[in-house]
C-alpha atoms as a PDB file:
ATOM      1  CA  UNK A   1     103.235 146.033 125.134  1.00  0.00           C
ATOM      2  CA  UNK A   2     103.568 146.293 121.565  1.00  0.00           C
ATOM      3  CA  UNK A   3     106.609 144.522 119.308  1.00  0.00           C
ATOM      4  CA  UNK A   4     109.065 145.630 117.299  1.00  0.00           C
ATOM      5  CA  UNK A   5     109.225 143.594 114.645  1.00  0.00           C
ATOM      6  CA  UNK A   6     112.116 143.913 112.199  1.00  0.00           C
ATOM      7  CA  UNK A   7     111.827 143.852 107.959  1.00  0.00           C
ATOM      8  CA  UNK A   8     115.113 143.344 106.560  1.00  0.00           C
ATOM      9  CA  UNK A   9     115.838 142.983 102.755  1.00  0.00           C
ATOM     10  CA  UNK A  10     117.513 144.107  99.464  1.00  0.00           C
ATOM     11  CA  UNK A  11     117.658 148.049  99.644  1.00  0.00           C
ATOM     12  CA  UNK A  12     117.705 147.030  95.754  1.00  0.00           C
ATOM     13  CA  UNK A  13     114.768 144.842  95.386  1.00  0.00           C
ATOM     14  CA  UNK A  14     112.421 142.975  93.193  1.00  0.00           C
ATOM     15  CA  UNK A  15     109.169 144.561  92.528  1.00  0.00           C
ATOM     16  CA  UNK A  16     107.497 140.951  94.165  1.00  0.00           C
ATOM     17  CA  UNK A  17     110.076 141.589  97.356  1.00  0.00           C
ATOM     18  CA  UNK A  18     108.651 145.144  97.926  1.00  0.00           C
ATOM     19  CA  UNK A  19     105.162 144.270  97.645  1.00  0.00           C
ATOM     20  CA  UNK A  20     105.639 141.241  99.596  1.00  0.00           C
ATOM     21  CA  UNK A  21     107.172 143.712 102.262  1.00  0.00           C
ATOM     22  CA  UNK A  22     104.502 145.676 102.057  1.00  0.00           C
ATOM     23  CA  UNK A  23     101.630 143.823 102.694  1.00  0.00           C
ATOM     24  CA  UNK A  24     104.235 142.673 105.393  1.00  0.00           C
ATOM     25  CA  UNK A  25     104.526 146.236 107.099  1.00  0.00           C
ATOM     26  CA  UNK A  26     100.177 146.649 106.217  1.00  0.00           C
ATOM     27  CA  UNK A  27      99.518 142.895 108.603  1.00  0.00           C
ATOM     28  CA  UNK A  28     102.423 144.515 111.317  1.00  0.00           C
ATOM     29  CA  UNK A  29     100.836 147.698 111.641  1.00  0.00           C
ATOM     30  CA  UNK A  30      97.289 146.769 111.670  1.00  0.00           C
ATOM     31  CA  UNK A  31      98.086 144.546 114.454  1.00  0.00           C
ATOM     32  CA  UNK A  32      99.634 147.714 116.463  1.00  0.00           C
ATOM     33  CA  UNK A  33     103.162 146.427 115.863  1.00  0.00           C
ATOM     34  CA  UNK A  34     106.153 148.622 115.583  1.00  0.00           C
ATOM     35  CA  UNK A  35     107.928 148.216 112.192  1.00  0.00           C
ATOM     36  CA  UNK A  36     111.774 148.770 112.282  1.00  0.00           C
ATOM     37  CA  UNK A  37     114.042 148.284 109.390  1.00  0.00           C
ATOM     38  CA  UNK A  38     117.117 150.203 107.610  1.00  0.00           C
ATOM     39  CA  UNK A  39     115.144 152.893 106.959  1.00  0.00           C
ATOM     40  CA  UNK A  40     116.281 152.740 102.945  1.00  0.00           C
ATOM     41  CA  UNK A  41     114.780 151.397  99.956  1.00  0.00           C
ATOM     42  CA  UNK A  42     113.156 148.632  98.610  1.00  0.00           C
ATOM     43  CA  UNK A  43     111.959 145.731 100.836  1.00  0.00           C
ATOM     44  CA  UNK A  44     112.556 148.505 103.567  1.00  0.00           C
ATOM     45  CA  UNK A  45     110.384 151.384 101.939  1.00  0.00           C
ATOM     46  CA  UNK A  46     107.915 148.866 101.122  1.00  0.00           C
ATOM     47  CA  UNK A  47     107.458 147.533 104.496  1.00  0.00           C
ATOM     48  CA  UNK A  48     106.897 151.212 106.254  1.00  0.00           C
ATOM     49  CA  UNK A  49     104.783 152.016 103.577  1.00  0.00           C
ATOM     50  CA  UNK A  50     102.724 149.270 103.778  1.00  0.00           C
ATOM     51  CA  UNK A  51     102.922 149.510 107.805  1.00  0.00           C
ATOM     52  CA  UNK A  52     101.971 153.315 108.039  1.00  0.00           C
ATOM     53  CA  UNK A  53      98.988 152.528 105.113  1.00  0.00           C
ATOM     54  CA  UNK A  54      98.119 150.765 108.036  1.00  0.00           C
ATOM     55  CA  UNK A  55      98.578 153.186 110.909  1.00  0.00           C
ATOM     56  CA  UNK A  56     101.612 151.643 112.410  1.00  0.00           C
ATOM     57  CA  UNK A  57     104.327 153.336 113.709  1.00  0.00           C
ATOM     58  CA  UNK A  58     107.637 152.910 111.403  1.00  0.00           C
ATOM     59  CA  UNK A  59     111.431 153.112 112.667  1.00  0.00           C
ATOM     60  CA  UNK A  60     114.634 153.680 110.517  1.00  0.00           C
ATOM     61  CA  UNK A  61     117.596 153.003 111.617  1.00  0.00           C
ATOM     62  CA  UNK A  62     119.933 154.815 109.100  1.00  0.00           C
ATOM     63  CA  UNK A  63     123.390 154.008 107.978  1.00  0.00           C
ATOM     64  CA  UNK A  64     124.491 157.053 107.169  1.00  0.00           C
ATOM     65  CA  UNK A  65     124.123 160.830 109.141  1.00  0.00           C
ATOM     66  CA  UNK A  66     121.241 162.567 107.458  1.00  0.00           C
ATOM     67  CA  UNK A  67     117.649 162.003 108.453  1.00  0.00           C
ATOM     68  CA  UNK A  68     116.624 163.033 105.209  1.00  0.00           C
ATOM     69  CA  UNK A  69     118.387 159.810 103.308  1.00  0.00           C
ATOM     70  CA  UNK A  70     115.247 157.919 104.957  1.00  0.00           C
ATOM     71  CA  UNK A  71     112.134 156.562 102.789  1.00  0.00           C
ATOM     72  CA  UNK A  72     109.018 158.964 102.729  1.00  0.00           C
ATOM     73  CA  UNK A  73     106.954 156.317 105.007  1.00  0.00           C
ATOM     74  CA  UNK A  74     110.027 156.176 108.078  1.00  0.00           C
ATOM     75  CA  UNK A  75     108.485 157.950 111.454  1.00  0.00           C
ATOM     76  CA  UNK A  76     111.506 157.993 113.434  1.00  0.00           C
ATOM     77  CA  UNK A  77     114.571 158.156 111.628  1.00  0.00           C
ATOM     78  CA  UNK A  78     117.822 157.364 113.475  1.00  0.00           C
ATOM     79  CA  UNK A  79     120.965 157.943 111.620  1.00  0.00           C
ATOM     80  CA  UNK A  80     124.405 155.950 113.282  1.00  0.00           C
ATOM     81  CA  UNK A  81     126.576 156.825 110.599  1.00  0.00           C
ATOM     82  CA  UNK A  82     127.681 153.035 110.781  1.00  0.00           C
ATOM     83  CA  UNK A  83     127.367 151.430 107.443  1.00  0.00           C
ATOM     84  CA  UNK A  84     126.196 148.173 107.421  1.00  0.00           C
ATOM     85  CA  UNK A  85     127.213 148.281 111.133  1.00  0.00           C
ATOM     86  CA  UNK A  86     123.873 149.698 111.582  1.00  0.00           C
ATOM     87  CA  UNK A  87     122.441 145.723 110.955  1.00  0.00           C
ATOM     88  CA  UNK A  88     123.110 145.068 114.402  1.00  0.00           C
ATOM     89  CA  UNK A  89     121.098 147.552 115.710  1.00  0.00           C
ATOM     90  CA  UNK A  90     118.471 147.024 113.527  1.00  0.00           C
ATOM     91  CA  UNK A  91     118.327 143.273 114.776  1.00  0.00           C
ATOM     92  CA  UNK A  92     118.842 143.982 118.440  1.00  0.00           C
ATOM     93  CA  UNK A  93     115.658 146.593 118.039  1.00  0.00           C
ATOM     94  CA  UNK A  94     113.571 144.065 117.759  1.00  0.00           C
ATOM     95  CA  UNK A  95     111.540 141.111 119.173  1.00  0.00           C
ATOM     96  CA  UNK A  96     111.412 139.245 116.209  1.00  0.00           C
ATOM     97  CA  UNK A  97     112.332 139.659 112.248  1.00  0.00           C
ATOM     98  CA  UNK A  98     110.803 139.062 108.935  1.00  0.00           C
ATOM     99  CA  UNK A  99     113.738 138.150 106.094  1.00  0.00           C
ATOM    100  CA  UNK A 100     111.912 139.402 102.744  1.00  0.00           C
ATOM    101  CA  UNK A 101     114.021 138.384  99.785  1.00  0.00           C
ATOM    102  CA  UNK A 102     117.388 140.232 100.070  1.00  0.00           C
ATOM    103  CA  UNK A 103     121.392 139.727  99.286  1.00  0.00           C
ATOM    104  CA  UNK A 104     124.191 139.210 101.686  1.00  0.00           C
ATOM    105  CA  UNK A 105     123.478 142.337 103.626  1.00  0.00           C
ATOM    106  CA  UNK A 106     119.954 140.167 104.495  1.00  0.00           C
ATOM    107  CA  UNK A 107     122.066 137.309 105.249  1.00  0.00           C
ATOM    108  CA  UNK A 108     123.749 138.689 107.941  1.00  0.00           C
ATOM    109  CA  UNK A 109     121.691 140.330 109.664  1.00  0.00           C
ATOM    110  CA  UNK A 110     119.781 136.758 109.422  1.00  0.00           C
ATOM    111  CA  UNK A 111     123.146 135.477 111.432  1.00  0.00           C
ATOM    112  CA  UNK A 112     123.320 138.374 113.832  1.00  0.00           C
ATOM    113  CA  UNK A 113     119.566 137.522 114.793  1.00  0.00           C
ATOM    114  CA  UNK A 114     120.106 133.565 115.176  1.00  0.00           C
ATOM    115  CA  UNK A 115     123.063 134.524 116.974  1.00  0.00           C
ATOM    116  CA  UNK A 116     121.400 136.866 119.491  1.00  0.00           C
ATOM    117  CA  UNK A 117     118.677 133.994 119.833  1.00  0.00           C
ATOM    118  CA  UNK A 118     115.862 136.661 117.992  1.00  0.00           C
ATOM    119  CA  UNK A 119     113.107 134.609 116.350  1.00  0.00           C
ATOM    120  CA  UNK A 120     113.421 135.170 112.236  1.00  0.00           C
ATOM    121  CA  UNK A 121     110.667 134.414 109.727  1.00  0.00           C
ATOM    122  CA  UNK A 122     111.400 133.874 106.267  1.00  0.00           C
ATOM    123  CA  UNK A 123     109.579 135.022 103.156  1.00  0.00           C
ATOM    124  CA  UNK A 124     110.956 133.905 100.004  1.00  0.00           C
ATOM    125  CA  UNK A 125     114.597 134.431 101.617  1.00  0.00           C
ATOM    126  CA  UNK A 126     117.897 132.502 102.530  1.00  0.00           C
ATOM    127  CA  UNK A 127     117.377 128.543 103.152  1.00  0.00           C
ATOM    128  CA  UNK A 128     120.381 128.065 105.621  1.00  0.00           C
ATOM    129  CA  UNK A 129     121.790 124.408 105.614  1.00  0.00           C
ATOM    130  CA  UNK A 130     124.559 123.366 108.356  1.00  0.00           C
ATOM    131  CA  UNK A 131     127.936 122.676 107.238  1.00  0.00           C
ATOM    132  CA  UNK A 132     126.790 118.026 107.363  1.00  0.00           C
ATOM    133  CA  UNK A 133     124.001 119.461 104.674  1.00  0.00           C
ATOM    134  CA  UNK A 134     121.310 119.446 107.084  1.00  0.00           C
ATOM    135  CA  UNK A 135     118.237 122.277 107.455  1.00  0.00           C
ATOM    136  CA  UNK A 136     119.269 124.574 109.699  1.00  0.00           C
ATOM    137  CA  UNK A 137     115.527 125.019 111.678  1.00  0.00           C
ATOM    138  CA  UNK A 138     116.447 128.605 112.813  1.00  0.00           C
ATOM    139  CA  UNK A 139     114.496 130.496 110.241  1.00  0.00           C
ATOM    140  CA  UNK A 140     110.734 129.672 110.730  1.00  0.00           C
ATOM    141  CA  UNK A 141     109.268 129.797 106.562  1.00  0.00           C
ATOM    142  CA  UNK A 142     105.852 131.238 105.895  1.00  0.00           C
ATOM    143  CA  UNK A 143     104.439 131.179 102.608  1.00  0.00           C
ATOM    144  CA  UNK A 144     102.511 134.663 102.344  1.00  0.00           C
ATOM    145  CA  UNK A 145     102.782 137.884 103.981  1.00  0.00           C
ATOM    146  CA  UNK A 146      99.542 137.271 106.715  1.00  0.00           C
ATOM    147  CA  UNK A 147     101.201 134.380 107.913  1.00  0.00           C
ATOM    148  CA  UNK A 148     104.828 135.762 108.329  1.00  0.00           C
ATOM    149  CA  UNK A 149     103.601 138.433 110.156  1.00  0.00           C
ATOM    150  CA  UNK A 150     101.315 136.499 112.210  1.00  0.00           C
ATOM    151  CA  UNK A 151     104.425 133.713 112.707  1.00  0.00           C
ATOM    152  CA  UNK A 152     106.805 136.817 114.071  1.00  0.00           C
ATOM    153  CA  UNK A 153     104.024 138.100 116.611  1.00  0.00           C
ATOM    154  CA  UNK A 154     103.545 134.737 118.154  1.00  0.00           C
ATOM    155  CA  UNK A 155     107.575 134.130 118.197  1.00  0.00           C
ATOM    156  CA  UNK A 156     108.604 137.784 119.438  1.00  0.00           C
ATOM    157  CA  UNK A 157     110.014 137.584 122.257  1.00  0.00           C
ATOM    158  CA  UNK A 158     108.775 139.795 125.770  1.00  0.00           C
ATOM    159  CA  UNK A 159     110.277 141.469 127.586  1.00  0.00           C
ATOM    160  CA  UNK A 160     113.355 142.424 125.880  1.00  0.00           C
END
């Protein structure tokens, strides 16, 4: 069965955040993972890229109505014409996600995956403290690309 493993992140992102989501998307798709994202820029375009580099098989989920607004490196491109509604699909698409960087867009669909009980990994992201100032232990931290990836295979859950 193969996973679909969700790379969320700024649409407007560092340099480091894309090529961090790259070799991201490059470890997911070598391991015969689906990678499924916003379909945008940035952390997004870098993590297809790197995933199709690496033969994988790349989904979009759109905010908007035209196929055509996805990156160059997005296989299947599904437009919703949702907005930033479209987060929730993105999370409930997959088995497990990898937080790259990101804004408040990031840190919601961080929530929406928590809430739904869908594993997240963390790479240089949000470090989520509860309300008495205590670590929050829902998002697992990797240090490098190889070992998020690795971390969100092992935790993706099956069958969804």
């Amino acid at each position: 069965m193969v996973a679909y493993i969700a790379v969320i992140g700024g649409g407007q992102a560092s340099r480091r955040d894309e090529d961090l989501a790259e070799s991201v998307g490059r470890h997911l798709g070598a391991a015969g993972a689906a990678v499924v994202c916003g379909g945008l820029g940035g952390v997004m375009a870098g993590a297809c890229r790197g995933a199709q580099q690496a033969g994988g098989l790349t989904i979009g989920i759109l905010p908007g109505l035209e196929r055509s607004d996805a990156n160059a490196w997005v296989d299947v491109a599904l437009p919703t014409g949702l907005g930033e509604g479209r987060n929730l699909l993105v999370i409930r698409a997959a088995d497990a996600v990898i937080a790259v960087g990101g804004e408040y867009g990031t840190l919601s669909e961080i929530a929406l995956a928590l809430r739904s009980g869908i594993p997240v990994v963390g790479l240089g992201t949000w470090v989520l403290t509860r309300p008495d100032g205590t670590a929050d232990p829902g998002v697992v931290v990797a240090d490098d690309p190889g070992r998020a990836a690795t971390l969100a295979l092992e935790l993706a859950r099956f069958p969804r």
